[in-house]
N, C-alpha and C. Protein backbone atom coordinates (compact mmCIF):
# COMPACT_ATOMS: atom_id res chain seq x y z
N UNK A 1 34.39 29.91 -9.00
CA UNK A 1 32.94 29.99 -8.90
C UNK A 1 32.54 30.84 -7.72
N UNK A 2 33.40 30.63 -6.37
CA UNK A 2 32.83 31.37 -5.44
C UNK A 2 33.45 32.88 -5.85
N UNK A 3 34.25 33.01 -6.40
CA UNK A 3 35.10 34.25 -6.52
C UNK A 3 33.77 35.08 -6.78
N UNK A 4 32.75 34.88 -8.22
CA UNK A 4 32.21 35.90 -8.98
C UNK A 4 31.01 35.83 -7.57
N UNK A 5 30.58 35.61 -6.80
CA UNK A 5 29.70 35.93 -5.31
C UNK A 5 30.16 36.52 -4.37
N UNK A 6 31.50 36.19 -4.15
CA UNK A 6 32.57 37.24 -3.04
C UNK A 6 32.18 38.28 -3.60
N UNK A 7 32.62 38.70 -5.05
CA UNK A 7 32.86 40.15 -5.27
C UNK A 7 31.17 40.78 -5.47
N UNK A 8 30.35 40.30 -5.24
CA UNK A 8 28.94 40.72 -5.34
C UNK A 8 28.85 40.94 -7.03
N UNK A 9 29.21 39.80 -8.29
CA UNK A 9 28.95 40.00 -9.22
C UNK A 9 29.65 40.74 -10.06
N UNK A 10 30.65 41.47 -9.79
CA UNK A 10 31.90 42.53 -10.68
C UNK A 10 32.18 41.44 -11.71
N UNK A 11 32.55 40.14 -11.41
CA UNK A 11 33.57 39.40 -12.14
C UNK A 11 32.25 38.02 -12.41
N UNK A 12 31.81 38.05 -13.86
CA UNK A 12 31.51 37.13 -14.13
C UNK A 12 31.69 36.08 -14.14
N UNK A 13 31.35 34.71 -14.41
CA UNK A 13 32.42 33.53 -14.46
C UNK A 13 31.34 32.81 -14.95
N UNK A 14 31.73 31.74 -16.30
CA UNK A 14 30.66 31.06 -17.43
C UNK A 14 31.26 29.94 -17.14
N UNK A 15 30.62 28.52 -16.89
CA UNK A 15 31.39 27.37 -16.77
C UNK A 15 31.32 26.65 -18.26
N UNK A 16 31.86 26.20 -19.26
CA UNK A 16 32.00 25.49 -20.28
C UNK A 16 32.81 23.82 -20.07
N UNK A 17 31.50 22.99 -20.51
CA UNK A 17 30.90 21.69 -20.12
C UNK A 17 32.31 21.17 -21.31
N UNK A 18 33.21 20.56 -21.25
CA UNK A 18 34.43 20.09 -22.31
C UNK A 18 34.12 18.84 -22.38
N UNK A 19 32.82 18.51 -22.45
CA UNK A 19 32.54 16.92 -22.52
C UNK A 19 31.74 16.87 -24.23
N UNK A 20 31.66 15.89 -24.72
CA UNK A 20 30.58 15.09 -25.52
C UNK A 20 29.76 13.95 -25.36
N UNK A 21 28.89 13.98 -26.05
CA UNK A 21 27.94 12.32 -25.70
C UNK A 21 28.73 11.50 -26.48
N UNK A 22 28.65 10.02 -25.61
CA UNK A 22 29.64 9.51 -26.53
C UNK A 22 28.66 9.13 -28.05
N UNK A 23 27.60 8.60 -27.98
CA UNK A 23 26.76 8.27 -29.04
C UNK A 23 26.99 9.47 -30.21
N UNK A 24 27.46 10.64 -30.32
CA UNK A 24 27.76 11.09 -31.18
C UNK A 24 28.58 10.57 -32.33
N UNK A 25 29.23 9.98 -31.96
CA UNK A 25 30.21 9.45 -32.71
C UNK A 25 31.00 9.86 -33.42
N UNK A 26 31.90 9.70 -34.35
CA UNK A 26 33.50 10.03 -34.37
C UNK A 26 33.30 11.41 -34.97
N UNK A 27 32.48 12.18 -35.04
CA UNK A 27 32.15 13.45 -35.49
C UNK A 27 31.91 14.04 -34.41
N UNK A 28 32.14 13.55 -33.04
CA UNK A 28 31.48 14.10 -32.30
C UNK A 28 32.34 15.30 -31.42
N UNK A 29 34.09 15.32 -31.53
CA UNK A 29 34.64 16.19 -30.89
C UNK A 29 34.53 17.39 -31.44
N UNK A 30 34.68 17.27 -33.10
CA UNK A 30 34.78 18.40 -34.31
C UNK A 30 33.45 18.98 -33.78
N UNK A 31 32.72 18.51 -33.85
CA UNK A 31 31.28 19.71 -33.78
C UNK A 31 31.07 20.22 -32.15
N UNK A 32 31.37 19.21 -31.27
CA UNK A 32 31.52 19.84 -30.13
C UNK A 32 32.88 20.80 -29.50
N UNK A 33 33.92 21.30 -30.35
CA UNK A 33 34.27 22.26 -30.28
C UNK A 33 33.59 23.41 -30.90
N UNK A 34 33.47 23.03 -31.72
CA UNK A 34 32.91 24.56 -32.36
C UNK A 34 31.78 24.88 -31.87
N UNK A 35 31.14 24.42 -31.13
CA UNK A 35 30.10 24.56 -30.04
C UNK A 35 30.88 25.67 -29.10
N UNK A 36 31.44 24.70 -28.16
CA UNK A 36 32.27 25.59 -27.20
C UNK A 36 33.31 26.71 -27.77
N UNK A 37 33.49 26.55 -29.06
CA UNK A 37 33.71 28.10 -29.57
C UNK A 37 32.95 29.33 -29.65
N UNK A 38 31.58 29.01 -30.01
CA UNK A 38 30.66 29.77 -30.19
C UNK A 38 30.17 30.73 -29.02
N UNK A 39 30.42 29.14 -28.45
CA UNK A 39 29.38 29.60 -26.45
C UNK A 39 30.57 30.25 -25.99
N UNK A 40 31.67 30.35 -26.01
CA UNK A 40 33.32 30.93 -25.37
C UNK A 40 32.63 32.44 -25.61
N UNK A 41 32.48 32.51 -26.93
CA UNK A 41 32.54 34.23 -27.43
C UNK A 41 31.39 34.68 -27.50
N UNK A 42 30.28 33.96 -27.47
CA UNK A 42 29.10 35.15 -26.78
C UNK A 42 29.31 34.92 -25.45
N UNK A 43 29.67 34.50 -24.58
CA UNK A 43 29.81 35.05 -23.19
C UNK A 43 30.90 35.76 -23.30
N UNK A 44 31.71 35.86 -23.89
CA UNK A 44 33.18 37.28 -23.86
C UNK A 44 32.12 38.46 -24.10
N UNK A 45 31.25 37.87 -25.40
CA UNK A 45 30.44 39.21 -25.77
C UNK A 45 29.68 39.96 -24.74
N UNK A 46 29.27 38.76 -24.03
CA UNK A 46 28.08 39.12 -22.97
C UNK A 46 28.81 39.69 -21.64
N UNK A 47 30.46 40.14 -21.65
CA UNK A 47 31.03 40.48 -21.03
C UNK A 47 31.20 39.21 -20.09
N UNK A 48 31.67 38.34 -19.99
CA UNK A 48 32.23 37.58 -18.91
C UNK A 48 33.48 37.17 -18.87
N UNK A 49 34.10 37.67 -17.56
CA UNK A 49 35.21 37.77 -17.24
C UNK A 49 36.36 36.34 -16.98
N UNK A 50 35.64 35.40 -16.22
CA UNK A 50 35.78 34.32 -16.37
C UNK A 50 35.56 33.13 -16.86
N UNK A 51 36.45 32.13 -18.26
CA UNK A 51 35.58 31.12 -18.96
C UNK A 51 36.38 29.83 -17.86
N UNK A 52 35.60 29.08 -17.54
CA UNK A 52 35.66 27.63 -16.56
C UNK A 52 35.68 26.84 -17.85
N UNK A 53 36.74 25.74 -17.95
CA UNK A 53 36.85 25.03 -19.11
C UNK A 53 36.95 23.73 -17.92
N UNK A 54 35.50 22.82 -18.05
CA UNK A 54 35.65 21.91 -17.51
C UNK A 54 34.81 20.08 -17.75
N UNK A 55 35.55 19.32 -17.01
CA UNK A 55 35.64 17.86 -17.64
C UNK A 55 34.92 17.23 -16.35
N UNK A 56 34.52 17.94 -15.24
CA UNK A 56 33.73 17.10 -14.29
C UNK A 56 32.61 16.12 -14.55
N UNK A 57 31.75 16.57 -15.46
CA UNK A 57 30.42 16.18 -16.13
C UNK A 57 31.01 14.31 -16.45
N UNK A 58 32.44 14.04 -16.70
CA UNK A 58 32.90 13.02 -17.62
C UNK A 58 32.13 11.27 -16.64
N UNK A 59 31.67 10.71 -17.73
CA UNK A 59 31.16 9.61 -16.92
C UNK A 59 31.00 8.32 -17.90
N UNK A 60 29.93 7.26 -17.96
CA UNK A 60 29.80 6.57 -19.22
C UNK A 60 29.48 6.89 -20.50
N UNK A 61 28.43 8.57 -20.42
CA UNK A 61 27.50 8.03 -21.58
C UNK A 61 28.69 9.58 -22.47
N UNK A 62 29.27 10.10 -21.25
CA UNK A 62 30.16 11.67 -21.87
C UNK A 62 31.62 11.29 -21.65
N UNK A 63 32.21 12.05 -22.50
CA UNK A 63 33.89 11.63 -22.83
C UNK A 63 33.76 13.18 -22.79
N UNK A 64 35.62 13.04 -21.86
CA UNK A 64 36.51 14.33 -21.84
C UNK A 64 36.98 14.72 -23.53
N UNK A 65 36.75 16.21 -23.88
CA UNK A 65 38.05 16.87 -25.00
C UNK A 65 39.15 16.64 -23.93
N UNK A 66 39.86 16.29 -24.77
CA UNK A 66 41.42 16.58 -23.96
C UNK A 66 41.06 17.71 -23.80
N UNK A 67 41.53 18.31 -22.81
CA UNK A 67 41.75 19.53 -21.75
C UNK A 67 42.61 20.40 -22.73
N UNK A 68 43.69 20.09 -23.20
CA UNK A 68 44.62 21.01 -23.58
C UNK A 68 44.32 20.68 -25.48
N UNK A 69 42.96 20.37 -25.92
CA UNK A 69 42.52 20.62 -27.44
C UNK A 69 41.79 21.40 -27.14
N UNK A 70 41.00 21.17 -26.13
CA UNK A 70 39.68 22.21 -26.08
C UNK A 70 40.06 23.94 -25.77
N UNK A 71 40.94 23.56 -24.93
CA UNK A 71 41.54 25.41 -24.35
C UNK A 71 42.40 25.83 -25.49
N UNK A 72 43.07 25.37 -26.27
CA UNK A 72 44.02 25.91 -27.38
C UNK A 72 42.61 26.23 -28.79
N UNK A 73 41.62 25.49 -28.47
CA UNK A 73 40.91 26.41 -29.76
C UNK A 73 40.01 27.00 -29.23
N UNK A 74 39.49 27.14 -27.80
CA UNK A 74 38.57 28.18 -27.54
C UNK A 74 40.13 29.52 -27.47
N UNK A 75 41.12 29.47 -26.99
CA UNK A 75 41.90 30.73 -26.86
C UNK A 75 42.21 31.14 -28.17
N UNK A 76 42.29 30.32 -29.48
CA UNK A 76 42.24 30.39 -30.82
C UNK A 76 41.55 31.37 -31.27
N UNK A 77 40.23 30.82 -30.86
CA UNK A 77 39.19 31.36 -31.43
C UNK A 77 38.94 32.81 -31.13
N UNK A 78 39.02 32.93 -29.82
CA UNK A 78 38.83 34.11 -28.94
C UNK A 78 40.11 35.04 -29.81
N UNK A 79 41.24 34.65 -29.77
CA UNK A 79 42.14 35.73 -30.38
C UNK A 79 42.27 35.83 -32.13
N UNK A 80 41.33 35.13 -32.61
CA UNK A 80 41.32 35.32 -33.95
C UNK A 80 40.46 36.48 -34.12
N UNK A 81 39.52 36.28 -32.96
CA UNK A 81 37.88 37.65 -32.79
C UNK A 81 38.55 38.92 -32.22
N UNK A 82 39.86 38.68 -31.79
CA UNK A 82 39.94 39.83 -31.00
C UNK A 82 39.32 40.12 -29.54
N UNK A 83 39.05 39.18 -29.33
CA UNK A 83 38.13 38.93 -28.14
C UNK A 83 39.35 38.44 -26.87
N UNK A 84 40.17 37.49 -26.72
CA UNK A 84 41.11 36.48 -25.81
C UNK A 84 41.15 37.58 -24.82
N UNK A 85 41.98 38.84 -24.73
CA UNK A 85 42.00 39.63 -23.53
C UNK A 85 41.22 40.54 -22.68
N UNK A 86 40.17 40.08 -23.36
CA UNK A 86 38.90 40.33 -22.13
C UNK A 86 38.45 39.40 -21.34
N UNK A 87 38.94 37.96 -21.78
CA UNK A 87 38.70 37.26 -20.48
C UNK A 87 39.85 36.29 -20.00
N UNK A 88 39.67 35.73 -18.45
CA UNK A 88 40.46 34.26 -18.33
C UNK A 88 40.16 33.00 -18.33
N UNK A 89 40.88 32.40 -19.07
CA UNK A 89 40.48 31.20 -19.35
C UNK A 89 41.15 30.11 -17.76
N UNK A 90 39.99 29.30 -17.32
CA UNK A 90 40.57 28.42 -15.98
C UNK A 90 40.08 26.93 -16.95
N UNK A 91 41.45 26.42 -16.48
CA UNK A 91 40.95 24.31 -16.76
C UNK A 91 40.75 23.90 -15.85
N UNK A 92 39.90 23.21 -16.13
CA UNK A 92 39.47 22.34 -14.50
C UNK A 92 39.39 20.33 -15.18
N UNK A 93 40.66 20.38 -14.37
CA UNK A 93 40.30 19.17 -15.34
C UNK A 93 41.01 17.98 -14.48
N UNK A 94 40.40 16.83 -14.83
CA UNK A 94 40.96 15.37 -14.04
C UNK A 94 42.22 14.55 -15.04
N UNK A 95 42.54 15.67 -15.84
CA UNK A 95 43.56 14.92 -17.18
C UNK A 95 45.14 15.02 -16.94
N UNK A 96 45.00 15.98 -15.81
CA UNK A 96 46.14 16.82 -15.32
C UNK A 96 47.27 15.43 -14.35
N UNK A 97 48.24 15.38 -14.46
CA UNK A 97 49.06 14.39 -13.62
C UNK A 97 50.29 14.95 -12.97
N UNK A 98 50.64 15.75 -14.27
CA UNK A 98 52.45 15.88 -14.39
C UNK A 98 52.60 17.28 -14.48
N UNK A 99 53.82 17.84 -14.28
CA UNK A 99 54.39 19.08 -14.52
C UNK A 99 54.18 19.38 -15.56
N UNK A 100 54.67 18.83 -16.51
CA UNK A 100 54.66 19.10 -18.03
C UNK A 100 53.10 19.19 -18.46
N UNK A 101 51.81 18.45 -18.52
CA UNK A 101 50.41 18.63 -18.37
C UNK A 101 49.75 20.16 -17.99
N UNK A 102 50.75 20.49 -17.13
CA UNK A 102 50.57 22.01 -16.55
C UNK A 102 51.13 23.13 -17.17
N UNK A 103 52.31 22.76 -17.69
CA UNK A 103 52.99 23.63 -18.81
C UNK A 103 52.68 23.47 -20.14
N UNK A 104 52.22 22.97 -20.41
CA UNK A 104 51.58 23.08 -21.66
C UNK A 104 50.14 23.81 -21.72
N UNK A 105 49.04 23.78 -20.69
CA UNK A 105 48.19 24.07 -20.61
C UNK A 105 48.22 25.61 -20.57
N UNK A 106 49.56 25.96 -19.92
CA UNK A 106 49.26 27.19 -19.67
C UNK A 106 50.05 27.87 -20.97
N UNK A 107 50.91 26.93 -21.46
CA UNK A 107 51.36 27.98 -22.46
C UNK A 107 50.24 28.03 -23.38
N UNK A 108 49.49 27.34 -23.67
CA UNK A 108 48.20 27.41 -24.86
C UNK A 108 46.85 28.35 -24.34
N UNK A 109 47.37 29.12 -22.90
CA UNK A 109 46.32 30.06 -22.22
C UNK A 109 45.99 30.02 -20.87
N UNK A 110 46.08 28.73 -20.51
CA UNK A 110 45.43 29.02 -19.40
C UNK A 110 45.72 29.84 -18.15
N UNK A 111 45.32 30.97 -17.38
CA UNK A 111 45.56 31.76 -16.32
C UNK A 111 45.54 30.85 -15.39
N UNK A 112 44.82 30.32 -15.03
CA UNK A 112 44.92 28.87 -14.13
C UNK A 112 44.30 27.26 -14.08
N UNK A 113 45.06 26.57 -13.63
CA UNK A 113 44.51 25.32 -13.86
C UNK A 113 44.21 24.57 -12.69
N UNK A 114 42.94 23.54 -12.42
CA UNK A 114 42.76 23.05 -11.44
C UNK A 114 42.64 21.60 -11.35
N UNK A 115 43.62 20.70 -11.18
CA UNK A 115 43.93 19.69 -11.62
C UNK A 115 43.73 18.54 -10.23
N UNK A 116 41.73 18.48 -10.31
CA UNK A 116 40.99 18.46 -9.60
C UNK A 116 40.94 16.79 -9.25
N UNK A 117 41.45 15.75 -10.07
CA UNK A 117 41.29 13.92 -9.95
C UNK A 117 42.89 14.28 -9.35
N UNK A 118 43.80 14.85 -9.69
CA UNK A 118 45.31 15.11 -8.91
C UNK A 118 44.98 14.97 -7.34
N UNK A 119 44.23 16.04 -7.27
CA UNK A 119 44.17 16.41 -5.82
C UNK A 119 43.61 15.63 -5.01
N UNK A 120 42.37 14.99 -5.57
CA UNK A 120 41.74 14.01 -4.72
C UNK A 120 42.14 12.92 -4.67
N UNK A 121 42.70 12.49 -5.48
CA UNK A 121 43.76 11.30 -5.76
C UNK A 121 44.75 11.26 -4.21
N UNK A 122 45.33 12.30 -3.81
CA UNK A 122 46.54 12.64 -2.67
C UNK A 122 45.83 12.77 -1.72
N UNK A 123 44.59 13.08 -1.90
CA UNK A 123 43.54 13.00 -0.44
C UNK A 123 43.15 12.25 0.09
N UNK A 124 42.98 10.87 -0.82
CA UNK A 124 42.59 10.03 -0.74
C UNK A 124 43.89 8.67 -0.45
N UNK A 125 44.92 8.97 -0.95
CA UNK A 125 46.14 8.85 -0.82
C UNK A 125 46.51 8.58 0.75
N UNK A 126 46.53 10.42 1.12
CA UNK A 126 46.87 10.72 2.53
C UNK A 126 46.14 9.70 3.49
N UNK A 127 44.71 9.90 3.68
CA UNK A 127 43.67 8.83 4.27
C UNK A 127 44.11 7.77 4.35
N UNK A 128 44.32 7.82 3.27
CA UNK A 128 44.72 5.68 3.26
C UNK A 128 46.13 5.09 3.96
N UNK A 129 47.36 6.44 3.95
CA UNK A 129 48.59 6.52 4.01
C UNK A 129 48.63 7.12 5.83
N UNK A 130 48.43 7.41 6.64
CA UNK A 130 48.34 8.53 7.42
C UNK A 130 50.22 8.38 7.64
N UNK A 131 51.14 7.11 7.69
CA UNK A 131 52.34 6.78 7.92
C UNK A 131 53.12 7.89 6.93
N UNK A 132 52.53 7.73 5.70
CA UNK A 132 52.99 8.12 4.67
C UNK A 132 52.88 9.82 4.29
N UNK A 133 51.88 10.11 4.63
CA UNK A 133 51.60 11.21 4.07
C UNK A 133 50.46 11.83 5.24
N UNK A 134 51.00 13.16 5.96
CA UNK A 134 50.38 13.62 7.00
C UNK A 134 49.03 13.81 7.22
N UNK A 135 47.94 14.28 5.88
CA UNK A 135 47.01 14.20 6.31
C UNK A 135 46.39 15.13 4.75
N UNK A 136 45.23 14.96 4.40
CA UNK A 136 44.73 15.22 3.06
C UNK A 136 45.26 16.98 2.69
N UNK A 137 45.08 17.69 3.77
CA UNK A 137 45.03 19.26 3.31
C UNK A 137 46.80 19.50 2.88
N UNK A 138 47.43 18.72 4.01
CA UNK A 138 48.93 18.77 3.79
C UNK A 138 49.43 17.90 2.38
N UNK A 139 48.41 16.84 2.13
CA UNK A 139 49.52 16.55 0.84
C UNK A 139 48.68 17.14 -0.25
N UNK A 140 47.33 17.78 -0.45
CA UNK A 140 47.20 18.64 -1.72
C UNK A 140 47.89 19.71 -1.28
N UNK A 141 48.31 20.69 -0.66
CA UNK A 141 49.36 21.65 -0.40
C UNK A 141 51.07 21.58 -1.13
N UNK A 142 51.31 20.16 -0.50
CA UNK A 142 52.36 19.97 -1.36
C UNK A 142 52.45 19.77 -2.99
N UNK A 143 51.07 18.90 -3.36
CA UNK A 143 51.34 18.87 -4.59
C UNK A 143 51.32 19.91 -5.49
N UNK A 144 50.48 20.72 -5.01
CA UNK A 144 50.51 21.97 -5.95
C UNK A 144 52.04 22.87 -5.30
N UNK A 145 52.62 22.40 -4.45
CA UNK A 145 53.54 23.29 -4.57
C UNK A 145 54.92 23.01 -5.73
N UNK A 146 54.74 21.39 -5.82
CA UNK A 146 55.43 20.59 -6.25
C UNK A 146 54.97 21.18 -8.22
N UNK A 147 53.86 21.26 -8.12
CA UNK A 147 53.30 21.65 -9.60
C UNK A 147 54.42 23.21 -10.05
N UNK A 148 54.42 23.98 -8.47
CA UNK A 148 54.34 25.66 -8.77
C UNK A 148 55.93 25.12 -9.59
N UNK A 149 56.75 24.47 -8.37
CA UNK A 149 58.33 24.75 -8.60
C UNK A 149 58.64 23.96 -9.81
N UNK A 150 57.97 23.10 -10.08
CA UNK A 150 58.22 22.19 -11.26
C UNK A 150 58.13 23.14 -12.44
N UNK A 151 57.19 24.11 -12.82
CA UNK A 151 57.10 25.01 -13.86
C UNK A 151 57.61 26.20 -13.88
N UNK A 152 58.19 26.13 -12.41
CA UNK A 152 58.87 27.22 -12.79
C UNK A 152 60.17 27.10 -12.79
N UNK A 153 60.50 25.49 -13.14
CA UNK A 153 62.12 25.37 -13.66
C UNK A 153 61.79 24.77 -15.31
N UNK A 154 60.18 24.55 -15.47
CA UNK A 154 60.21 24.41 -16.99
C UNK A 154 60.57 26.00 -17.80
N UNK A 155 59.89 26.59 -17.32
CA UNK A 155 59.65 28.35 -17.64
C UNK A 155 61.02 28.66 -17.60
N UNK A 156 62.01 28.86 -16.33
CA UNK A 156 63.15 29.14 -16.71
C UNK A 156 64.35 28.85 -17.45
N UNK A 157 64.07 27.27 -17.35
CA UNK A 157 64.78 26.69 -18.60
C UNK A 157 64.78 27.56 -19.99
N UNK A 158 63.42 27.90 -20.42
CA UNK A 158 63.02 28.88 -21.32
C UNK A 158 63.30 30.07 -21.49
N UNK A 159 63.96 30.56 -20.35
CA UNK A 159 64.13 31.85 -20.00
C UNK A 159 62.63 32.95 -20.00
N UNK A 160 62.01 31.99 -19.04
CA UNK A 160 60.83 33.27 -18.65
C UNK A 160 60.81 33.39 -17.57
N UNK A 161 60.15 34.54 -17.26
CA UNK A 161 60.69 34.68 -15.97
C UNK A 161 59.07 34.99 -15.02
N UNK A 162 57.82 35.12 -15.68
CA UNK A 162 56.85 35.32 -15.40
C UNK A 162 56.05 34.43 -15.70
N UNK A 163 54.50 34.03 -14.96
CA UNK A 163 53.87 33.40 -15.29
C UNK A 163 52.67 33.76 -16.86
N UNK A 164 52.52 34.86 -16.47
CA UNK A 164 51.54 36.17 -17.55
C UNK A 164 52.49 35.70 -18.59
N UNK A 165 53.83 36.10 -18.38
CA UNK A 165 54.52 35.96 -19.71
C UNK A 165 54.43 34.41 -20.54
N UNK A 166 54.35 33.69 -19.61
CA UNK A 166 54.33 32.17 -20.62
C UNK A 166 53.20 31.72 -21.16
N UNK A 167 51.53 32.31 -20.03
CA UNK A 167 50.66 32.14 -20.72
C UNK A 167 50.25 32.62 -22.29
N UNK A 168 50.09 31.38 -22.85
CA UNK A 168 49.41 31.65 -24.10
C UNK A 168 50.71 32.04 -25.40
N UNK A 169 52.05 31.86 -24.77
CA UNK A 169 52.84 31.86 -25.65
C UNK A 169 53.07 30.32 -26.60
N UNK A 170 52.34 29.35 -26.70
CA UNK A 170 52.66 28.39 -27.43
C UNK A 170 54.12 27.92 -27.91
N UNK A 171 55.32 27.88 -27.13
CA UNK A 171 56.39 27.81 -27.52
C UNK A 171 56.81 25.96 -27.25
N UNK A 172 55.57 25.15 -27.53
CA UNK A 172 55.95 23.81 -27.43
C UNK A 172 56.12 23.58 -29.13
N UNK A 173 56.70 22.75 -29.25
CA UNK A 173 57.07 21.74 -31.02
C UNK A 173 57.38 20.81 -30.74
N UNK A 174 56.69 19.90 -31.93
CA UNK A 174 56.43 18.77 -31.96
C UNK A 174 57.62 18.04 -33.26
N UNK A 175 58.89 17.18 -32.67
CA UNK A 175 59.81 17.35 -32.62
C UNK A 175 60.17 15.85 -33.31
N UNK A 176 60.58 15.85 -34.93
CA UNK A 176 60.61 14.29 -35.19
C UNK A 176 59.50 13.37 -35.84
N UNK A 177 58.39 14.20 -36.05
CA UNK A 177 57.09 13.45 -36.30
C UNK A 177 56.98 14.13 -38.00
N UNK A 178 56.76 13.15 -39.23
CA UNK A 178 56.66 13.07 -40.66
C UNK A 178 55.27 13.16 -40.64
N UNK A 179 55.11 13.32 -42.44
CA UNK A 179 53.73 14.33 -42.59
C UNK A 179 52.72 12.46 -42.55
């Protein structure tokens, strides 16, 4: 968000709300993707460089898309239009825990992820811990470092050797599961 003000406006950036009301009811994820499909690709249209895929909004009356349904059919969508490589897709999301949460996200697109209830979670952690854990900036530091090296022994396992390269390659399967 601060990025597209640093650069005095070069780099757009659209935030997309990955929530629903819950009163919608069980119809309510289906139509609220294709919402955030729609809104994804007229802002690609409208030239924007950055799409924010995010779950902050989440509270009583709004429920999270899973993080990693919502980014696999807005990047869907976008590359069915021909549209996906004009912009980056960022998650911002409180769904995020684990290594694997992160590798998946990114193989279904995401350029980056911000795995924002993680972090405050360790901040809040640290505070409470000071014995334990040095102090809030030092243990979100670690965790994301802990995120970087963790995926990048999922990735090499895979034999990739780049991050660009794994985004958006979908090389997860679902392994054992009947029709």
């Amino acid at each position: 968000r601060a990025f597209t003000k640093e650069n005095h406006g070069k780099f757009k950036a659209v935030e997309l709300d990955i929530t629903y009301d819950a009163s919608w009811g069980h119809e309510a994820i289906e139509a609220r993707l294709a919402s955030l499909c729609a809104m994804a690709e007229d802002a690609v249209r409208a030239r924007t460089h950055i799409l924010i895929l995010s779950d902050r909004t989440t509270d009583r009356t709004r429920f999270p898309i899973p993080a990693l349904l919502a980014l696999s059919a807005i990047h869907q969508h976008l590359t069915n239009r021909g549209l996906r490589t004009s912009t980056s897709l960022i998650v911002e999301t409180g769904s995020v825990r684990e290594v694997h949460h992160i590798a998946l996200l990114a193989s279904y697109g995401a350029e980056a992820i911000h795995p924002y209830l993680a972090l405050e979670t360790v901040a809040t952690l640290a505070d409470a811990q000071p014995q334990l854990l040095k102090d809030a900036a030092t243990a979100s530091k670690n965790l994301i470092k802990a995120y970087g090296k963790g995926l990048m022994k999922v990735m090499s396992k895979m034999g990739i050797s780049t991050y660009m390269s794994y985004t958006g390659a979908q090389i997860f399967e679902a392994v054992g599961l009947k029709k």
